[in-house]
C-alpha atoms as a PDB file:
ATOM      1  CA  UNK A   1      78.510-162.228 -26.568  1.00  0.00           C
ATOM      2  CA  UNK A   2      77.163-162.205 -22.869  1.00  0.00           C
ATOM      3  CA  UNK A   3      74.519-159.928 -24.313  1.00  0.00           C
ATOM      4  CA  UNK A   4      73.314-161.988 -26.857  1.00  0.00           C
ATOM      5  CA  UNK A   5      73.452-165.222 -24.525  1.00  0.00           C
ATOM      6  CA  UNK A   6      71.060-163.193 -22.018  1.00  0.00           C
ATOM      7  CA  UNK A   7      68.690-161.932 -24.926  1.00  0.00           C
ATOM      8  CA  UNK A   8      68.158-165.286 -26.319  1.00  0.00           C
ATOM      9  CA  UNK A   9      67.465-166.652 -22.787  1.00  0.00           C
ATOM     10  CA  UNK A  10      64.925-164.268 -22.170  1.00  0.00           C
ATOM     11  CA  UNK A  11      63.196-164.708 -25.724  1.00  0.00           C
ATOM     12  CA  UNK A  12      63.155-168.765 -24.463  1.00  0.00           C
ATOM     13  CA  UNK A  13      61.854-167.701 -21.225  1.00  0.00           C
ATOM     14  CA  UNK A  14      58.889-165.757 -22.797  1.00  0.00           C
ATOM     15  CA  UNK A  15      58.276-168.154 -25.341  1.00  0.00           C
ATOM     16  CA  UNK A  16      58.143-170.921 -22.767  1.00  0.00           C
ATOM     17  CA  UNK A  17      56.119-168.974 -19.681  1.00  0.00           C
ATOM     18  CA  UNK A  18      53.851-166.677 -21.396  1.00  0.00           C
ATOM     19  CA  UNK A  19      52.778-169.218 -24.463  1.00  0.00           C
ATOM     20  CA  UNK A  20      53.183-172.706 -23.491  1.00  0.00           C
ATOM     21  CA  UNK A  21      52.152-171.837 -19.742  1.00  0.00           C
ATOM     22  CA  UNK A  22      49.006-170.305 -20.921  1.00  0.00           C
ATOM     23  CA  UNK A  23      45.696-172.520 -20.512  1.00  0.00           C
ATOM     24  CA  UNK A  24      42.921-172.705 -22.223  1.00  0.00           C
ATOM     25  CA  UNK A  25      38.649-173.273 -20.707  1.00  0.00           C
ATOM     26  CA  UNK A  26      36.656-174.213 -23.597  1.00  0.00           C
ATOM     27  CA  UNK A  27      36.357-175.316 -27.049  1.00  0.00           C
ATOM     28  CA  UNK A  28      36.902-172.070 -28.632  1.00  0.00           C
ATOM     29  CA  UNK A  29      39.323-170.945 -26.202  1.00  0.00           C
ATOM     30  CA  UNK A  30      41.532-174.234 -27.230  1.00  0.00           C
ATOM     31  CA  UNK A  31      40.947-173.813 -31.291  1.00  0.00           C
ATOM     32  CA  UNK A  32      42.609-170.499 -30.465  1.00  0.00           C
ATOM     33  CA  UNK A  33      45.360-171.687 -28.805  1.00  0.00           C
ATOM     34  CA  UNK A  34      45.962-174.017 -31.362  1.00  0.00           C
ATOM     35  CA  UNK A  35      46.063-171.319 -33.955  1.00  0.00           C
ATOM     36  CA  UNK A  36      48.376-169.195 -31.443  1.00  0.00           C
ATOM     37  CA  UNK A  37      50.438-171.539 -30.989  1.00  0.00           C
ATOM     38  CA  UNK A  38      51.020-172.408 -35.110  1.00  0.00           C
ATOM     39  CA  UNK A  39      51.837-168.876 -35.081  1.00  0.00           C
ATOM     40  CA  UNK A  40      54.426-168.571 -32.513  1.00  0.00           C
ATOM     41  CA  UNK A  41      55.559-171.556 -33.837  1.00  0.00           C
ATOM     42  CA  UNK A  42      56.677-170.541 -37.584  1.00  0.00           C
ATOM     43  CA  UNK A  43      57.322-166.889 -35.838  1.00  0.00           C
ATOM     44  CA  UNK A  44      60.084-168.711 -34.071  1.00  0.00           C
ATOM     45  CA  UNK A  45      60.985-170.555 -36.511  1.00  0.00           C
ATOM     46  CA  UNK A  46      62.038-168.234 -39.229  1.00  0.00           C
ATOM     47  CA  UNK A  47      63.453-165.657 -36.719  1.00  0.00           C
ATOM     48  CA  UNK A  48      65.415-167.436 -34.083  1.00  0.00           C
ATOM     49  CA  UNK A  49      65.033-171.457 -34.822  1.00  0.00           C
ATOM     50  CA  UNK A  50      67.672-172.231 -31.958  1.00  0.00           C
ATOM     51  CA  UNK A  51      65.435-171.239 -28.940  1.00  0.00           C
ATOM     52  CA  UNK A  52      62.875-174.433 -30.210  1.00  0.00           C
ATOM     53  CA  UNK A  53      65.028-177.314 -28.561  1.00  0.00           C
ATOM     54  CA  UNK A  54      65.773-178.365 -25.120  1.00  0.00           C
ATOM     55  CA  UNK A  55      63.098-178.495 -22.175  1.00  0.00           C
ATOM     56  CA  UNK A  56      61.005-175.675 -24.866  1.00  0.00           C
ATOM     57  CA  UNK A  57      60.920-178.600 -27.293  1.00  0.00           C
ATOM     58  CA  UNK A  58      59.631-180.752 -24.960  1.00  0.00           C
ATOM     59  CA  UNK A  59      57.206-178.945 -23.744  1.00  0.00           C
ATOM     60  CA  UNK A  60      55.730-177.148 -26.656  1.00  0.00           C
ATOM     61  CA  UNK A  61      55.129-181.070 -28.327  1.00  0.00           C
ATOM     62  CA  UNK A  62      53.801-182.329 -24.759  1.00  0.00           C
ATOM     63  CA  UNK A  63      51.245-179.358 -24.637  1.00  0.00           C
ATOM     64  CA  UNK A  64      50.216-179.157 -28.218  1.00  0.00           C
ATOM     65  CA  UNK A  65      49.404-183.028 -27.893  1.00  0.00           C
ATOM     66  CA  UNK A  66      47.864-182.296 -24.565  1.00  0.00           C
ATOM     67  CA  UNK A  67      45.571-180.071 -26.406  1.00  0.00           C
ATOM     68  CA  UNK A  68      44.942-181.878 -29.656  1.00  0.00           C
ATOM     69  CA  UNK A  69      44.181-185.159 -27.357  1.00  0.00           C
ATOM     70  CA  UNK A  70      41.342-182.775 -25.475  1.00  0.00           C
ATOM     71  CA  UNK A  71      39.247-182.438 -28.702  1.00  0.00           C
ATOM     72  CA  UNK A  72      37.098-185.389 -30.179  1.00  0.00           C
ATOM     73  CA  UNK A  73      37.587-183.266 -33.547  1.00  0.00           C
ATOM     74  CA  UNK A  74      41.506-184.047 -33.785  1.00  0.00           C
ATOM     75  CA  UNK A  75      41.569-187.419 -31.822  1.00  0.00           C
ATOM     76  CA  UNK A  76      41.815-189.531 -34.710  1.00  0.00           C
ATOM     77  CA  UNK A  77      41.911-192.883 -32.359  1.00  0.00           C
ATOM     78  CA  UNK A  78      40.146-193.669 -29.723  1.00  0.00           C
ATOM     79  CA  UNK A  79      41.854-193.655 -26.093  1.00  0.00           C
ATOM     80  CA  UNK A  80      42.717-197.433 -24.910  1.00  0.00           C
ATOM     81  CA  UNK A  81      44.080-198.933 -21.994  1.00  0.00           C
ATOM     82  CA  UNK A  82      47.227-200.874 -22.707  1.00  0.00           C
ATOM     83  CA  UNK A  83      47.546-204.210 -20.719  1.00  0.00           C
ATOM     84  CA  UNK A  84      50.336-206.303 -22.157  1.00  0.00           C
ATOM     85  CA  UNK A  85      53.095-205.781 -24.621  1.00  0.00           C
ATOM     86  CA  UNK A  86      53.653-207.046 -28.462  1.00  0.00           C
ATOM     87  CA  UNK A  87      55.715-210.913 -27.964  1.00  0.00           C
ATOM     88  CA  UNK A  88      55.964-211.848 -31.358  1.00  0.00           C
ATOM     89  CA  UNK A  89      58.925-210.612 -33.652  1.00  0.00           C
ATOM     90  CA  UNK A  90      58.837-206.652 -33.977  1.00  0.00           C
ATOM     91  CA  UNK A  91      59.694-205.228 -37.829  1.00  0.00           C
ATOM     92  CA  UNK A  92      62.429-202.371 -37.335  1.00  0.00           C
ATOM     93  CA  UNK A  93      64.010-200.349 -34.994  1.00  0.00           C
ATOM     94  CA  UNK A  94      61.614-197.469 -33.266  1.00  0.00           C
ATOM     95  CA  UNK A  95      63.450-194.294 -34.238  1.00  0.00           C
ATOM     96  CA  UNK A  96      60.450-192.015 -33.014  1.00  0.00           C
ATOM     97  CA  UNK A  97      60.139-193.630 -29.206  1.00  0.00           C
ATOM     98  CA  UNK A  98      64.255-193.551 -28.868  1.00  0.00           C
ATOM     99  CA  UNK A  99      63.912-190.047 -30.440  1.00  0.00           C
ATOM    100  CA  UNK A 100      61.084-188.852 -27.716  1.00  0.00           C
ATOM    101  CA  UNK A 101      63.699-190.405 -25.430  1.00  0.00           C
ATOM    102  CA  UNK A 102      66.229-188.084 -25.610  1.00  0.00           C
ATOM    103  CA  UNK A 103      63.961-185.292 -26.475  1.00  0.00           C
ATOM    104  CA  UNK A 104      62.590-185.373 -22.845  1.00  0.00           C
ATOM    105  CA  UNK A 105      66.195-185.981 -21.509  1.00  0.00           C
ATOM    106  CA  UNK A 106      66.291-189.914 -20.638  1.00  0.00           C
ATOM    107  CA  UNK A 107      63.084-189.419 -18.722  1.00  0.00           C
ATOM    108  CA  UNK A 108      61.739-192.533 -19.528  1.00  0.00           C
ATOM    109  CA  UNK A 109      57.763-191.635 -17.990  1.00  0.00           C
ATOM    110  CA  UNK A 110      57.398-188.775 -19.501  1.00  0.00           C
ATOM    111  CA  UNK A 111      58.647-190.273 -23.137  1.00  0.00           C
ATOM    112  CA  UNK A 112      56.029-192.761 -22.466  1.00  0.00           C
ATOM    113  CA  UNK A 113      53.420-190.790 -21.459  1.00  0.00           C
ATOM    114  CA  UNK A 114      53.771-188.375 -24.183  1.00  0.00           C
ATOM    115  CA  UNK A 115      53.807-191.628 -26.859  1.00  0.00           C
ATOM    116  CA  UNK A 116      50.608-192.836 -25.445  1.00  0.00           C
ATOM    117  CA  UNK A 117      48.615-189.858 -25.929  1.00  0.00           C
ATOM    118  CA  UNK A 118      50.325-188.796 -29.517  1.00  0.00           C
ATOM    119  CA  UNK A 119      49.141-192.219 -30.234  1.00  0.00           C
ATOM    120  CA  UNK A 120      46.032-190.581 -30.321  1.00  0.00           C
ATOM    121  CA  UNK A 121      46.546-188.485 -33.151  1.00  0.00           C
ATOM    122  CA  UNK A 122      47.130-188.991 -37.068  1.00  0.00           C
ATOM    123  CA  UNK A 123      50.114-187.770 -36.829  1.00  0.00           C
ATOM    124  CA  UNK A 124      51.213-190.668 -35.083  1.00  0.00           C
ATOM    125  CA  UNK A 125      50.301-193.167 -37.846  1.00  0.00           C
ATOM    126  CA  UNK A 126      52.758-191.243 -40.414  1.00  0.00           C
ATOM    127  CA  UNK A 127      55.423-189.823 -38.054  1.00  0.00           C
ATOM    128  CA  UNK A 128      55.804-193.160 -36.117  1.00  0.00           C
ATOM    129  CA  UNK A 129      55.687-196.156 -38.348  1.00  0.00           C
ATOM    130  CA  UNK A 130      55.334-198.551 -35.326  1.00  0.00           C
ATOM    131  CA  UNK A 131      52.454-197.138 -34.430  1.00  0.00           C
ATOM    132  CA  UNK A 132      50.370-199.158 -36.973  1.00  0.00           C
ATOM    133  CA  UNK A 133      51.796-202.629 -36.392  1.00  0.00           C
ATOM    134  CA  UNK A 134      49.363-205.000 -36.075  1.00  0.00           C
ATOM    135  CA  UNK A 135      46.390-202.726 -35.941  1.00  0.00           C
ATOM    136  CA  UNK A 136      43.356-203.215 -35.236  1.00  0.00           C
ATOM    137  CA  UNK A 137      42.267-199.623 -36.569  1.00  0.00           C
ATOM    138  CA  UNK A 138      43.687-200.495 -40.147  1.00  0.00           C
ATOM    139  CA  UNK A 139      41.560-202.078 -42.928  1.00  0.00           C
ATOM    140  CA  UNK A 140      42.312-205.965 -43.542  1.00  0.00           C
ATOM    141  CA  UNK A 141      43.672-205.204 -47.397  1.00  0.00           C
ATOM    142  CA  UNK A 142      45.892-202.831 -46.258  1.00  0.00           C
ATOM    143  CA  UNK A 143      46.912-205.270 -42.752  1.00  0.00           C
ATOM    144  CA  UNK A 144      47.528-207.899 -45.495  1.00  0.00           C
ATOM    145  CA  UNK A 145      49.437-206.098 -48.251  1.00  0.00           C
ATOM    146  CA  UNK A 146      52.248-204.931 -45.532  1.00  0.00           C
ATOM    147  CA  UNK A 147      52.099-201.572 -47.409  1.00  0.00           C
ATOM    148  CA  UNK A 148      52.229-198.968 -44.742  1.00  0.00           C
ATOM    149  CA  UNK A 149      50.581-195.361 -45.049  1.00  0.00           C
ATOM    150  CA  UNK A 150      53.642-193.912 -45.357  1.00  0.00           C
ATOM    151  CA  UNK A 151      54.486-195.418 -48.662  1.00  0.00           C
ATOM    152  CA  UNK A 152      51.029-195.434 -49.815  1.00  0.00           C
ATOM    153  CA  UNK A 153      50.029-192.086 -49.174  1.00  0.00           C
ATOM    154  CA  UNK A 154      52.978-189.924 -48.453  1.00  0.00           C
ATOM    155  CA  UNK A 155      55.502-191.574 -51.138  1.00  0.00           C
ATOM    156  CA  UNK A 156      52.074-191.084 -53.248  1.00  0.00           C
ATOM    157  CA  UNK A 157      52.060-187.077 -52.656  1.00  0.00           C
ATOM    158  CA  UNK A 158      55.984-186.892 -52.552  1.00  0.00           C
ATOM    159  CA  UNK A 159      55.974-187.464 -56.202  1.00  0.00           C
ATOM    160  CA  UNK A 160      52.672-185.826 -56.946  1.00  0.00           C
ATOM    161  CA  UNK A 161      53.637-182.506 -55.654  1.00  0.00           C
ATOM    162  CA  UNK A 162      57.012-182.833 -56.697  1.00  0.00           C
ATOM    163  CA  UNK A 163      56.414-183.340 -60.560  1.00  0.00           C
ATOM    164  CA  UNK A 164      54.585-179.922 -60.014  1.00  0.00           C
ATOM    165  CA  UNK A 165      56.511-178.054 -57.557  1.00  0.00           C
ATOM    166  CA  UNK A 166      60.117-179.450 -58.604  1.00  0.00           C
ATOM    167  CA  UNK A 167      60.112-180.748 -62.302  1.00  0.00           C
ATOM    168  CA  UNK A 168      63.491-181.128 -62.903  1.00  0.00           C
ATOM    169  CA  UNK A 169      64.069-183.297 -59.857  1.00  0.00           C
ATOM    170  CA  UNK A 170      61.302-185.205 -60.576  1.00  0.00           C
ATOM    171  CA  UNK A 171      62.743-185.670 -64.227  1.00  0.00           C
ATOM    172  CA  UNK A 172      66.083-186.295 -62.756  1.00  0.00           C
ATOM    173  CA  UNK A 173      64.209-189.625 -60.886  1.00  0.00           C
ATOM    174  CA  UNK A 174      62.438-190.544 -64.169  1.00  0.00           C
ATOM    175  CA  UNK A 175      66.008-190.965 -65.823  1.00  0.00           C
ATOM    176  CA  UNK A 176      67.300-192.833 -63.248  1.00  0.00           C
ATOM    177  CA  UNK A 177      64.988-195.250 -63.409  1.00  0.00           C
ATOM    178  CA  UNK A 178      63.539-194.814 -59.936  1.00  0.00           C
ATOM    179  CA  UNK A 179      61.080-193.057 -57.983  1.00  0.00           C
ATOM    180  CA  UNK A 180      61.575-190.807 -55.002  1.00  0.00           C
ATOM    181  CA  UNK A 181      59.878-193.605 -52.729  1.00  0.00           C
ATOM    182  CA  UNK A 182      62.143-195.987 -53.960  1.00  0.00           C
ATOM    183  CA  UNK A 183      65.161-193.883 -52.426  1.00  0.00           C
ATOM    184  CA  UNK A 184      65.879-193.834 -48.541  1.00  0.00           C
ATOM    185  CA  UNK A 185      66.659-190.229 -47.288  1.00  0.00           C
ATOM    186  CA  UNK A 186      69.695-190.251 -45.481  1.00  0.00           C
ATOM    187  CA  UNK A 187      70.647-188.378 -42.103  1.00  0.00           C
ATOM    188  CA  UNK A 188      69.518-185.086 -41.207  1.00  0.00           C
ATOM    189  CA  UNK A 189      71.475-183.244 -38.496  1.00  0.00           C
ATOM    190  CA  UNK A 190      69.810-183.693 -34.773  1.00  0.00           C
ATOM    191  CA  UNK A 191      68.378-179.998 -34.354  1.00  0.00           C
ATOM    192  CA  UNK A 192      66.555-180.584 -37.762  1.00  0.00           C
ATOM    193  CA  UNK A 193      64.957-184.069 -36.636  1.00  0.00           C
ATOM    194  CA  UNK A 194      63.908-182.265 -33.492  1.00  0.00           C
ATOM    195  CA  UNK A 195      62.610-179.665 -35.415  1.00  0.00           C
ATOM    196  CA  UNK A 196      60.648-182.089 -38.559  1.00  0.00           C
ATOM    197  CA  UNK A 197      59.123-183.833 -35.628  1.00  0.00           C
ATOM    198  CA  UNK A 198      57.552-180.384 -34.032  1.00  0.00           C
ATOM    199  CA  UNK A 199      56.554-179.118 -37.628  1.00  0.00           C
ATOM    200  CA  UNK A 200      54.421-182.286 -38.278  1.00  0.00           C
ATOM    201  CA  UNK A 201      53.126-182.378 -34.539  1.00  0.00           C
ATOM    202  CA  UNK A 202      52.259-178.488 -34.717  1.00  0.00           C
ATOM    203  CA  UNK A 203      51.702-177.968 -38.337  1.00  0.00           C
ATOM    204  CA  UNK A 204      49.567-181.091 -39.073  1.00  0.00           C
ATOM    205  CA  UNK A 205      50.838-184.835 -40.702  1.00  0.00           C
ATOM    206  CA  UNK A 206      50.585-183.263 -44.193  1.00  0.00           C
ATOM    207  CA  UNK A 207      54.113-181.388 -43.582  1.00  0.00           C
ATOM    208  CA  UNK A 208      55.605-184.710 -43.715  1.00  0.00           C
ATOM    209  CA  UNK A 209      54.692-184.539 -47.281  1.00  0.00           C
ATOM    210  CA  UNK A 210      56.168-180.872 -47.616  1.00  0.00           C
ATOM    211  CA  UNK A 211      59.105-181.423 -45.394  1.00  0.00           C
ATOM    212  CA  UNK A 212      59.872-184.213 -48.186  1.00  0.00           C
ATOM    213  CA  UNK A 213      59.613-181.784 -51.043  1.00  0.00           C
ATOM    214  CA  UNK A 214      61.342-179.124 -49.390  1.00  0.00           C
ATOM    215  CA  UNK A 215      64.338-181.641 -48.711  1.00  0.00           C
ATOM    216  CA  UNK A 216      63.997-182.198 -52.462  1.00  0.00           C
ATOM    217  CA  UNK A 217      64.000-178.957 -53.880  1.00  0.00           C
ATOM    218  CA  UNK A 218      67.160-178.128 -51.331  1.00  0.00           C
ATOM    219  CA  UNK A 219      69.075-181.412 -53.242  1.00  0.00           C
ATOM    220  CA  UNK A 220      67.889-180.153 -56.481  1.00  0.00           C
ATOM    221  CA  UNK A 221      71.876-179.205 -57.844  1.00  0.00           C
ATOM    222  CA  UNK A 222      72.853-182.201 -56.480  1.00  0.00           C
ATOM    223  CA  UNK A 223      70.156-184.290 -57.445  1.00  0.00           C
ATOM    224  CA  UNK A 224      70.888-182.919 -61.160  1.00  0.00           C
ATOM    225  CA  UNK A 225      74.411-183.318 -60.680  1.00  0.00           C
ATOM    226  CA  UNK A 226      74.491-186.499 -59.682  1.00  0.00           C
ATOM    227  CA  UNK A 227      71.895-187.933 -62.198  1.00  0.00           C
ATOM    228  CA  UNK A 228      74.634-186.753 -65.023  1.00  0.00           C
ATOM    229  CA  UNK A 229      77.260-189.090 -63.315  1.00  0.00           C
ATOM    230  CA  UNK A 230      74.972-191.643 -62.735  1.00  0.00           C
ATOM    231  CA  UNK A 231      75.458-192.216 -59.124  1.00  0.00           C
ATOM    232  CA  UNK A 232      71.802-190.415 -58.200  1.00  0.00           C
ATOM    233  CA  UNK A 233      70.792-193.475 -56.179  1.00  0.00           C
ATOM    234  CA  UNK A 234      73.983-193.929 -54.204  1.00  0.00           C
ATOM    235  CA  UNK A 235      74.376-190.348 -53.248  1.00  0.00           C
ATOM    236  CA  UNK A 236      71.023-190.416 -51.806  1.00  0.00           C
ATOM    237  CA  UNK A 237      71.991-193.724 -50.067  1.00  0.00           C
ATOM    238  CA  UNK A 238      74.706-192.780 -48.259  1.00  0.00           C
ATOM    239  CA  UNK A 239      75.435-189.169 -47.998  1.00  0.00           C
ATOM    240  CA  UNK A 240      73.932-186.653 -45.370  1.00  0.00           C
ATOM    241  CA  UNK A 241      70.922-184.200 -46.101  1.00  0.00           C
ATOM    242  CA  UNK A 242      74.121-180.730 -46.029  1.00  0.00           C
ATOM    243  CA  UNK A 243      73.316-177.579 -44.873  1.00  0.00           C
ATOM    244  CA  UNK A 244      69.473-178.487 -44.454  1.00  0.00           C
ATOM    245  CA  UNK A 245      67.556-176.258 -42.394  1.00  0.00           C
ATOM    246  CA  UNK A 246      63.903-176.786 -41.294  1.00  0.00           C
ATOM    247  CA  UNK A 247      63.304-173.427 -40.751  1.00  0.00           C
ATOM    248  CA  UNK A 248      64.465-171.946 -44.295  1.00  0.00           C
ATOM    249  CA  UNK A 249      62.035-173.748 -45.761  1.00  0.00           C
ATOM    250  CA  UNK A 250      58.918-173.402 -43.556  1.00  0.00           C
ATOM    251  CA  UNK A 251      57.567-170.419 -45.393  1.00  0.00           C
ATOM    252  CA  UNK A 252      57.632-172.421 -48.128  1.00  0.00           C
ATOM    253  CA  UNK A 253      56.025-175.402 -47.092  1.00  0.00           C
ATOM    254  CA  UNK A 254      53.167-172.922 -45.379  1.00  0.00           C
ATOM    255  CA  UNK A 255      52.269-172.190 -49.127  1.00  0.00           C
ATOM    256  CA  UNK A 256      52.452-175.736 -50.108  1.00  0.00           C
ATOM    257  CA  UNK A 257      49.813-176.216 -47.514  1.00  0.00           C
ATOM    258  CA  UNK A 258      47.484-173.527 -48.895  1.00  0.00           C
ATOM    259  CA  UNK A 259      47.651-175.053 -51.883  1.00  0.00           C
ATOM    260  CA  UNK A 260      47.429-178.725 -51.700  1.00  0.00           C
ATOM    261  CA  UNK A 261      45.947-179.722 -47.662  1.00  0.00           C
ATOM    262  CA  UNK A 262      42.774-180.305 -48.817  1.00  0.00           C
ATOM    263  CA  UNK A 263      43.830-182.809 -51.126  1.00  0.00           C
ATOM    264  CA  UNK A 264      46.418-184.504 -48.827  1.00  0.00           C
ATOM    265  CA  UNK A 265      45.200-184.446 -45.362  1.00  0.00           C
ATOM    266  CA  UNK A 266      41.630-185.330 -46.538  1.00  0.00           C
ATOM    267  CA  UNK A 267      43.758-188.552 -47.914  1.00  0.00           C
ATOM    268  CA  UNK A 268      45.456-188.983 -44.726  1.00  0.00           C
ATOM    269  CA  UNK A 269      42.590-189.102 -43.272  1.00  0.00           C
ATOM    270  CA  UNK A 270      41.541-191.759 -45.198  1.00  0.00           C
ATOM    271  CA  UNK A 271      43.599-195.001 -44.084  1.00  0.00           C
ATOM    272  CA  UNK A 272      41.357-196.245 -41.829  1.00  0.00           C
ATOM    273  CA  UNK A 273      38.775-196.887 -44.345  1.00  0.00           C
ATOM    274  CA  UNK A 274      38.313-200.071 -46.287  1.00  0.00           C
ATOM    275  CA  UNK A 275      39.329-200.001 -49.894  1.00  0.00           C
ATOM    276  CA  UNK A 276      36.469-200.220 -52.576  1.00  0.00           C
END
């Protein structure tokens, strides 16, 4: 037992001094460590998933945002200096900024300072709803519909890529007589938050979309199951994601990003634009 405890601390400790501690001069240099680090990312991942949490999780998403915020290529909005605070009524409760919170261990700065610059990124306008409130960086229609991105682009792709990659699930929706964006996806166990969060920060915002399907496609028995007792909608409501596992399915969602990022990140990319 001892001897696994030590071998897993020194697989952290290489992870964590020899990767994340490495630096990076130029352009090129950083695009490489960007691709490195995607790498060692799904490597650890689908061999030893427990070492990415802790003061490793923290600072594999401060330095990947550290290095996506030094390109102009993957800044997706521009850097601005915040001088007062939102004091009009605020819609919802901020799961990402609480979840930062304890992900950097109740250090309030460093939650803040890592917000500020994943701001930054597009990741940020899917992965943090709150993000986008009040905008100035979103097109008036979309301001004045109230429709976020999230339901107008991921929900969009959820079902999209589900019909294809899932059919009976998708089915299973159909005869419900509801959607999979209509449905709110219940609780997923606290290493698996941790570890969607990284995935979409590391992998790109399109493995929100994949994440979704992969959930999907892990429900699928008792998606089918349930649409026979006709209860689909209020086992979705209110019971846990079981036996989930962010890692058993990132293989997968690797090939749903060879086959459909070019469709749904150039979308993404997209919701800044007015609508024609």
């Amino acid at each position: 037992m001892l001897g696994s405890w030590a071998a897993a601390a020194i697989r952290i400790s290489q992870f964590a001094t020899n990767f994340l501690a490495s630096s990076w001069k130029d352009v090129e240099k950083e695009r490489d460590w960007m691709d490195s680090c995607r790498r060692q990312y799904c490597k650890e991942m689908t061999t030893r998933s427990n070492i990415v949490t802790g003061n490793v999780l923290a600072d594999l998403l401060e330095k990947t945002v550290l290095h996506l915020c030094s390109s102009p290529s993957t800044c997706f909005f521009p850097s601005t200096e915040y001088k007062g605070s939102l004091q009009e009524a605020f819609p919802g409760y901020d799961w990402l900024a609480s979840t930062m919170f304890l992900v950097m261990s109740g250090d309030k700065d460093r939650a803040l300072a890592f917000l500020l610059r994943f701001s930054r990124l597009l990741t940020s306008a899917f992965l943090w709803p709150p993000r986008l409130h009040c905008s100035v960086y979103l097109p008036l229609q979309i301001a004045q519909s109230g429709i976020h991105p999230i339901y107008s682009c991921t929900a969009h792709y959820v079902e999209m890529l589900l019909k294809a990659e899932a059919p009976l699930v998708f089915s299973a929706f159909r005869m419900s007589g509801f959607t999979p964006s209509q449905c709110f996806w219940n609780y997923l166990d606290w290493p698996e938050i941790c570890h969607y969060i990284a995935t979409c920060v590391v992998m790109g915002p399109d493995y929100q979309v994949y994440t979704c399907i992969a959930v999907l496609k892990h429900l699928q028995q008792d998606i089918l199951q349930h649409t026979q007792l006709q209860d689909l909608q209020v086992f979705l409501k209110e019971e846990p994601v079981q036996g989930f596992r962010v890692s058993n399915y990132l293989e997968y969602m690797e090939g749903l990003e060879q086959r459909y990022r070019t469709v749904v990140l150039t979308d993404m990319r997209k919701i800044t634009l007015d609508i024609t």
